[in-house]
Protein backbone atom coordinates (compact mmCIF):
# COMPACT_ATOMS: atom_id res chain seq x y z
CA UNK A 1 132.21 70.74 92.87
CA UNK A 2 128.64 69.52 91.23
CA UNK A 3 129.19 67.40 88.35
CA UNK A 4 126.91 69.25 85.30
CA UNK A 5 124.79 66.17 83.81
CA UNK A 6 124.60 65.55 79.95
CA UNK A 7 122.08 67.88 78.10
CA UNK A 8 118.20 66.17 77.61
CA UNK A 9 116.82 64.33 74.63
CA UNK A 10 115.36 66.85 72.56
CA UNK A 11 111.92 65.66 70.34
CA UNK A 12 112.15 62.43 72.22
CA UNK A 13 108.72 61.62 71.42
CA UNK A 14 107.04 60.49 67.57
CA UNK A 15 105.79 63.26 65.58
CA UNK A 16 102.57 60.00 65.57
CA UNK A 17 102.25 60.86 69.47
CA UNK A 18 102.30 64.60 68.55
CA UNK A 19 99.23 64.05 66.00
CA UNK A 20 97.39 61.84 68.18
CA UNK A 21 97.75 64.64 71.34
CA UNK A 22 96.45 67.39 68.61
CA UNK A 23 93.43 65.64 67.12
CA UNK A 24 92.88 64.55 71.21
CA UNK A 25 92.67 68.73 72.19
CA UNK A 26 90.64 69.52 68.80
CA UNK A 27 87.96 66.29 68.15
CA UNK A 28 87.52 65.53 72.08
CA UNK A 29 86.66 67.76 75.44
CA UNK A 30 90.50 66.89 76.54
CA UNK A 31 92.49 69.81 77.57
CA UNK A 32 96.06 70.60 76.59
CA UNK A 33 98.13 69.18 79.75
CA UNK A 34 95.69 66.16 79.53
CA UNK A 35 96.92 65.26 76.31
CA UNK A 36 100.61 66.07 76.99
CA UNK A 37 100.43 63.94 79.41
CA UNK A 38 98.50 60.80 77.68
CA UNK A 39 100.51 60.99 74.82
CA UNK A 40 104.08 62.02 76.40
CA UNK A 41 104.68 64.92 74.30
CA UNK A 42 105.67 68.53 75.73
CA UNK A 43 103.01 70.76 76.23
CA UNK A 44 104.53 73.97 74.87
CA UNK A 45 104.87 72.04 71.69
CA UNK A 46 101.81 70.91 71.40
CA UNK A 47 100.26 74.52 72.39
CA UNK A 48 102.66 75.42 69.79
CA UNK A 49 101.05 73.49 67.01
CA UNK A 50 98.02 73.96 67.88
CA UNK A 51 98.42 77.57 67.69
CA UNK A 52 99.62 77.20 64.65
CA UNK A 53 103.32 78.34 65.20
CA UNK A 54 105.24 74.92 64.23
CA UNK A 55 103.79 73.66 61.08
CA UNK A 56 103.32 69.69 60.57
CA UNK A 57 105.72 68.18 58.44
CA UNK A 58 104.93 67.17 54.49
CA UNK A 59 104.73 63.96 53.68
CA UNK A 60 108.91 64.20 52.11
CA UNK A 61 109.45 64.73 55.89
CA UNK A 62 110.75 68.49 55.61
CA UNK A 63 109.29 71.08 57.68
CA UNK A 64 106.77 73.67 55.81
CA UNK A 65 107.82 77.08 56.39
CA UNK A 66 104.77 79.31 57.40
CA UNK A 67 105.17 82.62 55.63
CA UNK A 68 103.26 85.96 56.52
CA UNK A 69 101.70 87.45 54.16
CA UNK A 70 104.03 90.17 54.25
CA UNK A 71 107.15 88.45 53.59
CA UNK A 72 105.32 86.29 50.83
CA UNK A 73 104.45 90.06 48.88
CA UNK A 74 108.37 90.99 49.71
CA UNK A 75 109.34 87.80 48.00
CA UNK A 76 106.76 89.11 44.86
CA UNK A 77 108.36 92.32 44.80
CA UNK A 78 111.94 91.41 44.28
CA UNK A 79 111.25 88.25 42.38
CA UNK A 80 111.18 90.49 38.86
């Protein structure tokens, strides 16, 4: 019977090492999987934020919600 190991780290790197990776990809000629690499962070979730599709957390530490512009004219509607 195969013994089933424990479950990964998840977000084992800095969200410092995530910044440094993005501004890498956007203010240099290094590519995604370069910067993954360098900077040990996962390279879906950098493609993620630099896509746009995981905001960067606020300064209080909490995660910004990005909000369509559809559900932000819902959220008008029904506010009266």
């Amino acid at each position: 019977m195969a013994t089933i190991g424990k479950r990964p780290h998840y977000h084992s790197y800095t969200e410092e090492a995530m910044v440094d990776a993005v501004n890498a990809v956007q203010n240099s000629n290094m590519g995604v999987r370069e910067a993954s690499r360098r900077f040990d962070v996962p390279k879906t979730s950098l493609q993620d934020r630099l896509k746009g599709r995981v905001a960067f957390p606020t300064i209080s530490g909490e995660w910004d919600q990005i909000l369509t512009c559809q559900v932000k004219k819902n959220t008008n509607l029904h506010s009266d």
